[in-house]
PDB file of N, CA and C in Angstrom:
ATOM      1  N   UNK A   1       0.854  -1.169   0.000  1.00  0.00           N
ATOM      2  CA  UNK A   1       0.000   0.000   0.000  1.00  0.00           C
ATOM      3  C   UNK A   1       0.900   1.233   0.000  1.00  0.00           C
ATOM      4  N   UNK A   2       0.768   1.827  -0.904  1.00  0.00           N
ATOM      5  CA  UNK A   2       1.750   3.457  -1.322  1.00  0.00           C
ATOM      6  C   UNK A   2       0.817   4.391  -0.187  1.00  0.00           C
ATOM      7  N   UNK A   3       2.047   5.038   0.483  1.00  0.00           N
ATOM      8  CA  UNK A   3       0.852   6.242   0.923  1.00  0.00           C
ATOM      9  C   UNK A   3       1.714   7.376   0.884  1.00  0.00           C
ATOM     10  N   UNK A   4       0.607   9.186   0.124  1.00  0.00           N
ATOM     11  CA  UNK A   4       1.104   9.555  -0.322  1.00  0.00           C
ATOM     12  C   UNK A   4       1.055  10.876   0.614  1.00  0.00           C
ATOM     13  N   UNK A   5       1.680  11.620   0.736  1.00  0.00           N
ATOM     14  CA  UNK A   5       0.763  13.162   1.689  1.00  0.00           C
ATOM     15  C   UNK A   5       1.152  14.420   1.155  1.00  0.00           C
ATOM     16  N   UNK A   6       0.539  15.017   1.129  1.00  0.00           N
ATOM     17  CA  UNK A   6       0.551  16.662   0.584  1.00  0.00           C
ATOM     18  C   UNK A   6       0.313  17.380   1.512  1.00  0.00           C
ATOM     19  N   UNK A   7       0.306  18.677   1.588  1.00  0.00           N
ATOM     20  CA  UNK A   7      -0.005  19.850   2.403  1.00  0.00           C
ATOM     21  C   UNK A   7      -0.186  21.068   1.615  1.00  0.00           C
ATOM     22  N   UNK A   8      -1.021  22.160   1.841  1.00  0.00           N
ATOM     23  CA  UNK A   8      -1.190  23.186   1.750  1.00  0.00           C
ATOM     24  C   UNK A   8      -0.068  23.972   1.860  1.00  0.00           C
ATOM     25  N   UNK A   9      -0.063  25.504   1.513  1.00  0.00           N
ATOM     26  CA  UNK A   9       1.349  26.291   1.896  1.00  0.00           C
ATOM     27  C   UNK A   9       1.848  26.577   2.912  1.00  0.00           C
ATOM     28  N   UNK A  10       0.217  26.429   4.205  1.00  0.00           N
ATOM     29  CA  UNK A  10       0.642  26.834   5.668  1.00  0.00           C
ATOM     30  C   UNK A  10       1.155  26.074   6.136  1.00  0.00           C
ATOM     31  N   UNK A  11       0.814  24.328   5.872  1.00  0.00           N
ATOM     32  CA  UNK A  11       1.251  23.425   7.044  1.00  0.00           C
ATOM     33  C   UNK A  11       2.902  22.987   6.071  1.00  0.00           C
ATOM     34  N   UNK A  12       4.061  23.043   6.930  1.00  0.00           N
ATOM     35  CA  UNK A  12       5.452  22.348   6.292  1.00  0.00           C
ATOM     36  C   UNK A  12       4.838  20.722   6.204  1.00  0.00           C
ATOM     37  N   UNK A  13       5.395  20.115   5.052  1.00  0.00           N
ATOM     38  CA  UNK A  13       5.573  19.068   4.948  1.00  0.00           C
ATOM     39  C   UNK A  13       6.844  18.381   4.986  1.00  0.00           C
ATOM     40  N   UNK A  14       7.073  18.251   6.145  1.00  0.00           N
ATOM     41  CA  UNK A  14       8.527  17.469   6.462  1.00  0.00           C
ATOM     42  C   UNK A  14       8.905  16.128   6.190  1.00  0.00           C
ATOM     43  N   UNK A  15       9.945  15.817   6.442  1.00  0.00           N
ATOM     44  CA  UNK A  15      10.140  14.345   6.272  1.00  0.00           C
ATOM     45  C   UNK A  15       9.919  13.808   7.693  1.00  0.00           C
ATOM     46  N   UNK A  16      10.093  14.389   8.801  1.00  0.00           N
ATOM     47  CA  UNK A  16       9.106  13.849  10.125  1.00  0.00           C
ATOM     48  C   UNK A  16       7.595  13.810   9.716  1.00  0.00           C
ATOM     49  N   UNK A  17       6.980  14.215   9.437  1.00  0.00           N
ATOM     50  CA  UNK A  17       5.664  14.438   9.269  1.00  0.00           C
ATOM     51  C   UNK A  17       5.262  13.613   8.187  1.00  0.00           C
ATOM     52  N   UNK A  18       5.842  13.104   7.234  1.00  0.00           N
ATOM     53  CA  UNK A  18       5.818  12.636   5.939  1.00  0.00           C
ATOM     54  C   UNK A  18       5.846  10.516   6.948  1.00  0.00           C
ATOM     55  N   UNK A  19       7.012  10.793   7.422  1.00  0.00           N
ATOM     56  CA  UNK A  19       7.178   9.243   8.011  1.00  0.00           C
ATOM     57  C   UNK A  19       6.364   9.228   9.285  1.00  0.00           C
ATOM     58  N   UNK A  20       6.025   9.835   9.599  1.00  0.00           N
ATOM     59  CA  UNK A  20       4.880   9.645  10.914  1.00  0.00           C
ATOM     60  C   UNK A  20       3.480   9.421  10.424  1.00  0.00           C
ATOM     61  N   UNK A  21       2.997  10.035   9.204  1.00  0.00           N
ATOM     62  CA  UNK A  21       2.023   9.815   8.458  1.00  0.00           C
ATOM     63  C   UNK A  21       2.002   8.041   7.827  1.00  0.00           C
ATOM     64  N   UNK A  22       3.083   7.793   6.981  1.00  0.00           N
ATOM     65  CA  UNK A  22       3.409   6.626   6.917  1.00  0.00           C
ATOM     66  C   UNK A  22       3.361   5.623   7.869  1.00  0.00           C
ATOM     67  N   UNK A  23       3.381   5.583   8.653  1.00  0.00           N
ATOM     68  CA  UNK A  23       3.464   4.510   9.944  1.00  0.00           C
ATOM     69  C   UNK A  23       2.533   4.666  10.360  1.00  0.00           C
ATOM     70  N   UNK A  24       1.618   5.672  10.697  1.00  0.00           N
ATOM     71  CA  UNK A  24       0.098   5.864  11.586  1.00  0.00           C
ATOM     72  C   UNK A  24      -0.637   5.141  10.193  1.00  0.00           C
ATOM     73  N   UNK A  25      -0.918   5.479   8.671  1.00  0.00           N
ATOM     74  CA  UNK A  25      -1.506   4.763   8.005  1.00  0.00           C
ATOM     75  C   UNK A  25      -1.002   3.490   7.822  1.00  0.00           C
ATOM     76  N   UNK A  26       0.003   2.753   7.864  1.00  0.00           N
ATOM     77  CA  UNK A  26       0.460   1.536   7.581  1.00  0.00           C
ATOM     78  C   UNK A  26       0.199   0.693   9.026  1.00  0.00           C
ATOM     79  N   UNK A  27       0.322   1.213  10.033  1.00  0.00           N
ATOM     80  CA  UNK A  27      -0.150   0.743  11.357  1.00  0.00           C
ATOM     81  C   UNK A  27      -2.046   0.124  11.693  1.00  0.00           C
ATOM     82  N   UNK A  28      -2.324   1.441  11.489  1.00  0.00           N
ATOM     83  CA  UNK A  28      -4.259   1.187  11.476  1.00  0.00           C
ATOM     84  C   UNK A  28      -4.365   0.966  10.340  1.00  0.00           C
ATOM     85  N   UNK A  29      -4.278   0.598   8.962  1.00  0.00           N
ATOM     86  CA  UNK A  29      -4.854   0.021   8.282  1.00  0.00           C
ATOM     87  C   UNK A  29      -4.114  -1.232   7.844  1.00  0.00           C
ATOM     88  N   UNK A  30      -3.419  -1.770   8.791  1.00  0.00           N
ATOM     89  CA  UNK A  30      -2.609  -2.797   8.056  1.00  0.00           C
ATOM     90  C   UNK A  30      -3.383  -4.121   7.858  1.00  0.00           C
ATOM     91  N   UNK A  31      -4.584  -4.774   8.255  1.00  0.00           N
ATOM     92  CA  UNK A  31      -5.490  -5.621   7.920  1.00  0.00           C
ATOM     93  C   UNK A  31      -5.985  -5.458   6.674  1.00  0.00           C
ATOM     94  N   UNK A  32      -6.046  -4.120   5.976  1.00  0.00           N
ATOM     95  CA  UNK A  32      -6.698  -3.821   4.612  1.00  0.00           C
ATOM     96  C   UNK A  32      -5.523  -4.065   3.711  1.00  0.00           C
ATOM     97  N   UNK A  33      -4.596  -3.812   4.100  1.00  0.00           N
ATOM     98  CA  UNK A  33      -3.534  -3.909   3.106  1.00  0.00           C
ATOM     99  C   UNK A  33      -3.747  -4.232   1.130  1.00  0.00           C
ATOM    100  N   UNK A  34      -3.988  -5.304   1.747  1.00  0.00           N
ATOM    101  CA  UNK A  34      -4.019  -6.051   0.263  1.00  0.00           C
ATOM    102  C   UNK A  34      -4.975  -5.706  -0.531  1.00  0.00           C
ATOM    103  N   UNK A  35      -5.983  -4.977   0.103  1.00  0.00           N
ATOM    104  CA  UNK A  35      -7.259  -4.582  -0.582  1.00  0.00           C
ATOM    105  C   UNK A  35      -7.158  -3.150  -0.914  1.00  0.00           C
ATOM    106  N   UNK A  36      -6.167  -2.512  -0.661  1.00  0.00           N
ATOM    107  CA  UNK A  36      -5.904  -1.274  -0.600  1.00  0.00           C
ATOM    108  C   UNK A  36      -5.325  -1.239  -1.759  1.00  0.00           C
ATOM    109  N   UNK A  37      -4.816   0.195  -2.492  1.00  0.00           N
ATOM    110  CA  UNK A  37      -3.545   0.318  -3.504  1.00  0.00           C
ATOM    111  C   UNK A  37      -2.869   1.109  -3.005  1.00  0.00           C
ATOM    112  N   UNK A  38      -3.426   2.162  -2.257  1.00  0.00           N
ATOM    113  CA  UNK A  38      -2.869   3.303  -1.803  1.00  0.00           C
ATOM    114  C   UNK A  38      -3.621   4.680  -1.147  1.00  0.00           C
ATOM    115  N   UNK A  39      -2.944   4.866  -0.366  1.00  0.00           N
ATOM    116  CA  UNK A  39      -4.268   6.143   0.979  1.00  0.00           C
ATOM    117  C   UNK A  39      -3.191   7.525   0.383  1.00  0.00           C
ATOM    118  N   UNK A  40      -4.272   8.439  -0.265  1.00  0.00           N
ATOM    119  CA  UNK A  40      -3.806   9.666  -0.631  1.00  0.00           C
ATOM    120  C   UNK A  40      -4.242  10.591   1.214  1.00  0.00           C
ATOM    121  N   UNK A  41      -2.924  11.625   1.434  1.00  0.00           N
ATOM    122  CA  UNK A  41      -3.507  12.351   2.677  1.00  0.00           C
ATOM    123  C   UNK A  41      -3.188  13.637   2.499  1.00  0.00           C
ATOM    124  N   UNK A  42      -4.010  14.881   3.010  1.00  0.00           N
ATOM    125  CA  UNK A  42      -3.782  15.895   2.454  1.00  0.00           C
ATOM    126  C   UNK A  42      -4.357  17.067   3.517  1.00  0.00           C
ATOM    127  N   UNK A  43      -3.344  17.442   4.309  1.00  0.00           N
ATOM    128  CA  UNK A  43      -3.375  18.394   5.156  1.00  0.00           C
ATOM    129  C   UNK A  43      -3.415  19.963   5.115  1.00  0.00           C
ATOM    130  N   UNK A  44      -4.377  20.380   5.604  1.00  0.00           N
ATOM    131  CA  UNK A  44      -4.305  22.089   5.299  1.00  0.00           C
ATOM    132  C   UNK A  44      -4.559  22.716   6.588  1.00  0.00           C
ATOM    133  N   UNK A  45      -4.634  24.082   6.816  1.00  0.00           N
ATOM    134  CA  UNK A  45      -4.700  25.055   7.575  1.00  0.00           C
ATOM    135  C   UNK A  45      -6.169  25.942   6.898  1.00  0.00           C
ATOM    136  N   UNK A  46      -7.814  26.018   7.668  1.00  0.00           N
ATOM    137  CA  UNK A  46      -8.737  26.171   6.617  1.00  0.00           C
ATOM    138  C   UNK A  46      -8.860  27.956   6.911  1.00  0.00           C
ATOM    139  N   UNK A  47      -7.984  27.875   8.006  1.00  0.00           N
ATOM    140  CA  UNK A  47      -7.829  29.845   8.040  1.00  0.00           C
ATOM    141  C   UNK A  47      -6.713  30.131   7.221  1.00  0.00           C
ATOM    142  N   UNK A  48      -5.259  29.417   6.646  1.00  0.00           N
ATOM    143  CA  UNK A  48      -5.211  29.888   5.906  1.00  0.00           C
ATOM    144  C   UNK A  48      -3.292  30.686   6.592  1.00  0.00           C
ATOM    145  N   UNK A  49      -3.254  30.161   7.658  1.00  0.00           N
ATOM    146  CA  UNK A  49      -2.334  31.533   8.225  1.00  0.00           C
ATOM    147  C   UNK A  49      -3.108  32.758   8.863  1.00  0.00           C
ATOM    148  N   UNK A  50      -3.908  33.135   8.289  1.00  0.00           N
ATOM    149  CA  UNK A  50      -4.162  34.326   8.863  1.00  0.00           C
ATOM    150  C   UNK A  50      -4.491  34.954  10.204  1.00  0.00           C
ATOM    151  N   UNK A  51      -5.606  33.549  10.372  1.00  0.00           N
ATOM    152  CA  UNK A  51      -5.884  33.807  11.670  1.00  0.00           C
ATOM    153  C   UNK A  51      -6.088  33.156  12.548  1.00  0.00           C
ATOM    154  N   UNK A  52      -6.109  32.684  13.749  1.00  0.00           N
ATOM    155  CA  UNK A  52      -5.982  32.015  14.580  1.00  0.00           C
ATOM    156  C   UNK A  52      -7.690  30.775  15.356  1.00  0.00           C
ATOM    157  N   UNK A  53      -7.994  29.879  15.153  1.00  0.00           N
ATOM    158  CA  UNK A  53      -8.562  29.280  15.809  1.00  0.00           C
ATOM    159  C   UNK A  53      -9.062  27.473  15.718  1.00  0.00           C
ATOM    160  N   UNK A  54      -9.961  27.442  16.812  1.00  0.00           N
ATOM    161  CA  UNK A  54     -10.299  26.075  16.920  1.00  0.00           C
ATOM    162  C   UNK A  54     -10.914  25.196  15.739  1.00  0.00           C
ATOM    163  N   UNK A  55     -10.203  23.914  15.896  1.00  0.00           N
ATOM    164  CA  UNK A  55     -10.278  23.254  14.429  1.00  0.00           C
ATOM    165  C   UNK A  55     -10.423  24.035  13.090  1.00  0.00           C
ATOM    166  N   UNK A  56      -9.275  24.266  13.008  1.00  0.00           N
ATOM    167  CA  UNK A  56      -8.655  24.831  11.849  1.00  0.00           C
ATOM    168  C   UNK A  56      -7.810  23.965  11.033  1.00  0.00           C
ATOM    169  N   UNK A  57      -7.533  23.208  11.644  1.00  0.00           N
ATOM    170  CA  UNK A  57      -6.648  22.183  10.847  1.00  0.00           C
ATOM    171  C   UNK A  57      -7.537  21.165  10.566  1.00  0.00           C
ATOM    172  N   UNK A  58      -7.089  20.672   8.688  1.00  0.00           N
ATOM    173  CA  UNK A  58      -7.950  19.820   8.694  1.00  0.00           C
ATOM    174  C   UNK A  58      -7.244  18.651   7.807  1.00  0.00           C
ATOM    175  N   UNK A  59      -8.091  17.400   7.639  1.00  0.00           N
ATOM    176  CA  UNK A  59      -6.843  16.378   7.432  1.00  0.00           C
ATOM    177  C   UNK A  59      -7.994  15.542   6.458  1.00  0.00           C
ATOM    178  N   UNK A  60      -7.560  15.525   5.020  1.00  0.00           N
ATOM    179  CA  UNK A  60      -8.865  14.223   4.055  1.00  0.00           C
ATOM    180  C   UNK A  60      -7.509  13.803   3.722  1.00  0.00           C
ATOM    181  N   UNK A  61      -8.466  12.543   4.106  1.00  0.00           N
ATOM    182  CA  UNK A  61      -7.991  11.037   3.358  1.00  0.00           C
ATOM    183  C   UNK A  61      -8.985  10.250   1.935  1.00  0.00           C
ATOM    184  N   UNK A  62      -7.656   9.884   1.471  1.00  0.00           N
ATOM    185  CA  UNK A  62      -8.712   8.859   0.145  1.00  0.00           C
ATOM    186  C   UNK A  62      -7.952   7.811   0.165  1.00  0.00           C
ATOM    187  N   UNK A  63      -8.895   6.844   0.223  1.00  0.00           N
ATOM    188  CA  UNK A  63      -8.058   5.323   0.547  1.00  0.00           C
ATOM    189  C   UNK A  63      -8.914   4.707  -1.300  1.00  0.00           C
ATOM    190  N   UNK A  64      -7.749   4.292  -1.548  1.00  0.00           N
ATOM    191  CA  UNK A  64      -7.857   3.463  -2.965  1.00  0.00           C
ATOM    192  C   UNK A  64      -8.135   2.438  -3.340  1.00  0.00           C
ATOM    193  N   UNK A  65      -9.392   1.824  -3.944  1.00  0.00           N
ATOM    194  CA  UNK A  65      -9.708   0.386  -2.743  1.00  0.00           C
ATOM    195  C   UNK A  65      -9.243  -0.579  -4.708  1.00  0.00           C
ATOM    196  N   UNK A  66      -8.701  -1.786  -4.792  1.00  0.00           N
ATOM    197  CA  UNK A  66      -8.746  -2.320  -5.802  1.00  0.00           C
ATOM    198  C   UNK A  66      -9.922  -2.497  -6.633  1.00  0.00           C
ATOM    199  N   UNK A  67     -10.352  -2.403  -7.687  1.00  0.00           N
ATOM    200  CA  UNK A  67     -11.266  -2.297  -8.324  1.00  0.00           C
ATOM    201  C   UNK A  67     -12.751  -1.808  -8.098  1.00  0.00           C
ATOM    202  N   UNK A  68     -12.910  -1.008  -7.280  1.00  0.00           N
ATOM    203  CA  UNK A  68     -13.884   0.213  -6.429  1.00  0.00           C
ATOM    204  C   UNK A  68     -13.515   1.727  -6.529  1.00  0.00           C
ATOM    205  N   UNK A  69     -14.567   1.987  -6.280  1.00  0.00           N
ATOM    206  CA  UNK A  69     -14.394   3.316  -5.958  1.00  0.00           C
ATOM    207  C   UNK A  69     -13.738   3.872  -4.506  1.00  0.00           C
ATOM    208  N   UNK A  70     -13.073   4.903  -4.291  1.00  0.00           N
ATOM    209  CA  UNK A  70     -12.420   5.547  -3.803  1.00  0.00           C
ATOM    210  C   UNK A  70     -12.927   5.656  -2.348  1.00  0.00           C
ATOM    211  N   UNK A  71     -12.972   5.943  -1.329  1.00  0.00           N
ATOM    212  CA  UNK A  71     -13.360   5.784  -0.454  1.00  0.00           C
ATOM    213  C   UNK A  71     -12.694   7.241   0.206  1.00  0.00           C
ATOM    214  N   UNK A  72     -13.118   8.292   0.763  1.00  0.00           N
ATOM    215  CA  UNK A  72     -13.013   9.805   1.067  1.00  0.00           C
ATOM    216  C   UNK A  72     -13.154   9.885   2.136  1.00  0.00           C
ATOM    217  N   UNK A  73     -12.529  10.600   3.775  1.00  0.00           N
ATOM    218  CA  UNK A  73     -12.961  10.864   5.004  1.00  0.00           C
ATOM    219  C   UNK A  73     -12.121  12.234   5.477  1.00  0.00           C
ATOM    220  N   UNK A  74     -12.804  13.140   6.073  1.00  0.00           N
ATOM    221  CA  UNK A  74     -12.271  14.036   6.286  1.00  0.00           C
ATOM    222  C   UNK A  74     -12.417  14.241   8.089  1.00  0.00           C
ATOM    223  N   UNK A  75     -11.015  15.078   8.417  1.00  0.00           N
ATOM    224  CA  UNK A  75     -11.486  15.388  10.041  1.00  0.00           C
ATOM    225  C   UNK A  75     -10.833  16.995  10.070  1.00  0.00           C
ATOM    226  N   UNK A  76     -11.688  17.517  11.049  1.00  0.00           N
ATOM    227  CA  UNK A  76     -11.023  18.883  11.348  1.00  0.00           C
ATOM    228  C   UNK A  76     -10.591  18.936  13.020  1.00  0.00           C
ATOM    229  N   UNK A  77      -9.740  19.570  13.584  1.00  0.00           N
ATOM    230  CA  UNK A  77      -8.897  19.669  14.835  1.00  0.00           C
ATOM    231  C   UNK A  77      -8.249  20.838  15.048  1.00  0.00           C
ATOM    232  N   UNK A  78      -8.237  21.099  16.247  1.00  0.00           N
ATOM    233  CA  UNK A  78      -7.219  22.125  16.767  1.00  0.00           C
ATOM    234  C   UNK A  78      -5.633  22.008  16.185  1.00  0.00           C
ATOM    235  N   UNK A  79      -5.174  20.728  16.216  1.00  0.00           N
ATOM    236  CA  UNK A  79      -3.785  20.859  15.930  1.00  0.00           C
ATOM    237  C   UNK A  79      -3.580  19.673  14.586  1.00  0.00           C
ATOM    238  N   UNK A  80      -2.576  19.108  13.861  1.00  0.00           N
ATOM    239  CA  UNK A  80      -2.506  18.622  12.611  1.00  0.00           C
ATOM    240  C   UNK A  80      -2.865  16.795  13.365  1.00  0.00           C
ATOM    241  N   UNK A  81      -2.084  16.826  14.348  1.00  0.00           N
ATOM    242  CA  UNK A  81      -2.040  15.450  14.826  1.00  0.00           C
ATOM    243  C   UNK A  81      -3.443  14.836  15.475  1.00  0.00           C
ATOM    244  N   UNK A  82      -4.255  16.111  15.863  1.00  0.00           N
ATOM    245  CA  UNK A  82      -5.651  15.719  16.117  1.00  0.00           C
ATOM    246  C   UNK A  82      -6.229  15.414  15.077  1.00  0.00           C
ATOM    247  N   UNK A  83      -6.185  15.916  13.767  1.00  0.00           N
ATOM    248  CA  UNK A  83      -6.898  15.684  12.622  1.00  0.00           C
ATOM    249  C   UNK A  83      -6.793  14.531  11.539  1.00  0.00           C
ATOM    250  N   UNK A  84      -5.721  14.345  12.347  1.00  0.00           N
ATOM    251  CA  UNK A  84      -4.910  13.028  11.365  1.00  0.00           C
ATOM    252  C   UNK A  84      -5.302  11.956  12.344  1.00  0.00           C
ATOM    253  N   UNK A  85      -5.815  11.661  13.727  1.00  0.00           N
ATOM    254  CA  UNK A  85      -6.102  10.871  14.276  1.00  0.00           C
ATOM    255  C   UNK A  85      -7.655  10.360  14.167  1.00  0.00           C
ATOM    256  N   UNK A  86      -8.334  11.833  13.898  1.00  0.00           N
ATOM    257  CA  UNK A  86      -9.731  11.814  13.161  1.00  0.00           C
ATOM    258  C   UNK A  86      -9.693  11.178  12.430  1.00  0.00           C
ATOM    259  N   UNK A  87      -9.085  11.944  11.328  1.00  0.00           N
ATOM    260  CA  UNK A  87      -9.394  11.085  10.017  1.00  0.00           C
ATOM    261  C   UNK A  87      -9.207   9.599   9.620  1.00  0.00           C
ATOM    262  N   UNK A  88      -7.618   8.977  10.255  1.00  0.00           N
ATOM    263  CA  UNK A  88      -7.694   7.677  10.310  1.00  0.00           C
ATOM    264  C   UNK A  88      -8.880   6.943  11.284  1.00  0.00           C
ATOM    265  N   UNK A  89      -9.033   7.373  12.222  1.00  0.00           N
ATOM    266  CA  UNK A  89     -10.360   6.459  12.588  1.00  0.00           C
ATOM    267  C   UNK A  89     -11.224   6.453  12.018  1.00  0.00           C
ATOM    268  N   UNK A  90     -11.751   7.146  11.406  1.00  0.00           N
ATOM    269  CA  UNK A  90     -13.145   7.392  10.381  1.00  0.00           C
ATOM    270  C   UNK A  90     -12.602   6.318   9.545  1.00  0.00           C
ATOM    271  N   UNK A  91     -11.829   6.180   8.351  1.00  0.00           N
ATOM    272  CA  UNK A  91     -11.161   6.122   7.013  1.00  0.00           C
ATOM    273  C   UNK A  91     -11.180   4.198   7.793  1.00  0.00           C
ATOM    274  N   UNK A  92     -10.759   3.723   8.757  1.00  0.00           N
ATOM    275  CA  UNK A  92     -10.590   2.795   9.292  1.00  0.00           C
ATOM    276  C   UNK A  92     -11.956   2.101   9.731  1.00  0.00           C
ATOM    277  N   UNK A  93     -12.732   3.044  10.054  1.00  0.00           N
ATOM    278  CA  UNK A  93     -14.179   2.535   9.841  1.00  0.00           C
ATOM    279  C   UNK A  93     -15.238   2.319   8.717  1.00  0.00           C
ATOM    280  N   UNK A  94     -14.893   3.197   8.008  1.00  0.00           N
ATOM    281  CA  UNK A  94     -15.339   3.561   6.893  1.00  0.00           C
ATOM    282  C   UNK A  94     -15.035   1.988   5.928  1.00  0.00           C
ATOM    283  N   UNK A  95     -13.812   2.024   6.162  1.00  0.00           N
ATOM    284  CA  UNK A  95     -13.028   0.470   4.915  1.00  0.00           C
ATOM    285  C   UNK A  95     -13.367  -0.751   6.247  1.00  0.00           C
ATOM    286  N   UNK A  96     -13.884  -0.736   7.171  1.00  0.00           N
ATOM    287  CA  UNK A  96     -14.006  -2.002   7.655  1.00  0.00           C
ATOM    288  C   UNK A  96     -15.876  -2.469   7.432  1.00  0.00           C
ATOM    289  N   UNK A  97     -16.780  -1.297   7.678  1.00  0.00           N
ATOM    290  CA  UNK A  97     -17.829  -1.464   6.679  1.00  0.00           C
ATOM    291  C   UNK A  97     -18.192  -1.634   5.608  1.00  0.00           C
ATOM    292  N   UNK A  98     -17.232  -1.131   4.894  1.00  0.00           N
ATOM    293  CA  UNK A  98     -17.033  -1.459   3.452  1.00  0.00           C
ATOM    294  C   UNK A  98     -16.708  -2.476   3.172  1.00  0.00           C
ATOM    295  N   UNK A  99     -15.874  -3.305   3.723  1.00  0.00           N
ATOM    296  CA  UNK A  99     -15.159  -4.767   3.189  1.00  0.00           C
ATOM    297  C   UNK A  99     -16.392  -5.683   3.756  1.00  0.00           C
ATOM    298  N   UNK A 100     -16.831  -5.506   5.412  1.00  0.00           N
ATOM    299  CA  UNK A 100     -17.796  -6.275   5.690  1.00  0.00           C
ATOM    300  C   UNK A 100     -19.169  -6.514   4.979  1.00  0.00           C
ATOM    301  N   UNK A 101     -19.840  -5.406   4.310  1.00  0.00           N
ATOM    302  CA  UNK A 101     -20.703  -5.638   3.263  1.00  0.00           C
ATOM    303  C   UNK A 101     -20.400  -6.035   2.080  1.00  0.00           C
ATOM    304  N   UNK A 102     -18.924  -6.209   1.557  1.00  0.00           N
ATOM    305  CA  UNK A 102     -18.613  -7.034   0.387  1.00  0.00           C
ATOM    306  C   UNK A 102     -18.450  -8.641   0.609  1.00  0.00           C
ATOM    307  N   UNK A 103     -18.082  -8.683   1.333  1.00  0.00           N
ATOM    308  CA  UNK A 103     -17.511 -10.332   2.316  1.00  0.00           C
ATOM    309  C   UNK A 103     -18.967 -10.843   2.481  1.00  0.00           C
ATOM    310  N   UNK A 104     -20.154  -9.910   2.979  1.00  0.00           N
ATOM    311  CA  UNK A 104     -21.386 -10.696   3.342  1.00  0.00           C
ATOM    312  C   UNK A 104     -22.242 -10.433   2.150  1.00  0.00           C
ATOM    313  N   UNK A 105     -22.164  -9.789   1.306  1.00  0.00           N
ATOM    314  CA  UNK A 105     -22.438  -9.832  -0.045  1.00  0.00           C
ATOM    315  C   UNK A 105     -22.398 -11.334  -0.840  1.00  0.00           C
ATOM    316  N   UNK A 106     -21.361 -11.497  -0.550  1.00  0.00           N
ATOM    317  CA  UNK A 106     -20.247 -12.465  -1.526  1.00  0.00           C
ATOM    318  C   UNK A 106     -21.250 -13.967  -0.834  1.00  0.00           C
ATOM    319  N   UNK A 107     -21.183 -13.769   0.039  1.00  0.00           N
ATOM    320  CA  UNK A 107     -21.583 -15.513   1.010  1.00  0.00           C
ATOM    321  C   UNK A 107     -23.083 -15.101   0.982  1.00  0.00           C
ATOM    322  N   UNK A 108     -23.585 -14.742   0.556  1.00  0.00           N
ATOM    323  CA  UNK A 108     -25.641 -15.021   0.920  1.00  0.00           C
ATOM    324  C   UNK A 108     -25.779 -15.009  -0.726  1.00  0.00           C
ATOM    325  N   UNK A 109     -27.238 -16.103  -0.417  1.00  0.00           N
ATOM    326  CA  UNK A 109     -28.201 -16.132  -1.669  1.00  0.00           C
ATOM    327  C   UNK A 109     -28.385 -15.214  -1.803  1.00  0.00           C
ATOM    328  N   UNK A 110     -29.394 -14.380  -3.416  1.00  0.00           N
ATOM    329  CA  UNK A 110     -30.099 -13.553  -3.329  1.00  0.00           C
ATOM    330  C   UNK A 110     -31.431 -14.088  -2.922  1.00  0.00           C
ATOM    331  N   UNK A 111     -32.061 -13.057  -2.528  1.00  0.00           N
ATOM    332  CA  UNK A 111     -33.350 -13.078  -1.698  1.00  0.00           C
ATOM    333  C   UNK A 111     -34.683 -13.916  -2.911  1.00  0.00           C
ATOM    334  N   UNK A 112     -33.768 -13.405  -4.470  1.00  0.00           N
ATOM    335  CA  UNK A 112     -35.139 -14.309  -5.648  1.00  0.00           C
ATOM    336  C   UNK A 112     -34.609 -15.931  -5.615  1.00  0.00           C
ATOM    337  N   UNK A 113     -33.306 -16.187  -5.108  1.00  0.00           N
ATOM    338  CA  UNK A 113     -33.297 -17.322  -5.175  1.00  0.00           C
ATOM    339  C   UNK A 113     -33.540 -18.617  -4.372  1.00  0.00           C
ATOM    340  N   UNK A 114     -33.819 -17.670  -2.885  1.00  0.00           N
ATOM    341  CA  UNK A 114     -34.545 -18.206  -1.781  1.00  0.00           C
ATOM    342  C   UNK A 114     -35.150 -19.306  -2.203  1.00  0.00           C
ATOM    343  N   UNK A 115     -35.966 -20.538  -1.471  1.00  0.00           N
ATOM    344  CA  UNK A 115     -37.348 -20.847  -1.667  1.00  0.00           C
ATOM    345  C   UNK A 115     -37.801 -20.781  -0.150  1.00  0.00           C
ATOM    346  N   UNK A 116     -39.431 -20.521  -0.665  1.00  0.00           N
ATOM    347  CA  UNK A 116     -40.361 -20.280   0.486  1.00  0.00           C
ATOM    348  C   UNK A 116     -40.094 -21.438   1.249  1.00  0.00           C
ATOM    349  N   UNK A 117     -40.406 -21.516   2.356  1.00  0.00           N
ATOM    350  CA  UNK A 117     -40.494 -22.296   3.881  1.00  0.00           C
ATOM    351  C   UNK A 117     -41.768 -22.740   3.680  1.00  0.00           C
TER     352      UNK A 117
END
């Protein structure tokens, strides 16, 4: 699973921040792995610099699922590391509902092929 991160002009994108991102997504989603291709992450500041306040920082994720559509979660926080903790829990819930309705998809009849009792 590639994971990729960007930032806006306010927040630095470091190589601390870059490998801490890496390991928090490779950590909580490491059960999806294989079903994954790759979690795009993309951090901003929604004041901008300018001005100062609560949950301002905000953190979307897009997790890349193999032959599906994209899967999107966003969190907002006071600081970058709150938002990035948001967002992976969501993004982690989000793909564990998702896989569980494909998995129980996959194993049941359809309901026309039933027969009555």
């Amino acid at each position: 699973m590639q994971v990729q991160l960007g930032t806006d002009n306010h927040i630095e994108g470091t190589a601390k921040l870059a490998d801490y991102v890496q390991a928090l997504v490779q950590d909580t989603l490491e059960r999806f792995q294989r079903r994954i291709t790759s979690v795009h992450v993309h951090l901003s500041d929604e004041n901008s610099g300018h001005k100062s306040g609560s949950n301002d920082k905000r953190c979307a994720m897009e997790a890349r699922i193999s032959g599906r559509q994209p899967l999107t979660v966003t969190a907002t926080a006071s600081t970058v590391d709150q938002s990035l903790d948001g967002a992976i829990a969501k993004l982690e819930k989000a793909l564990a509902t998702h896989f569980d309705r494909l998995d129980q998809a996959k194993g049941r009849p359809s309901f026309a092929g039933e027969e009555a009792l």
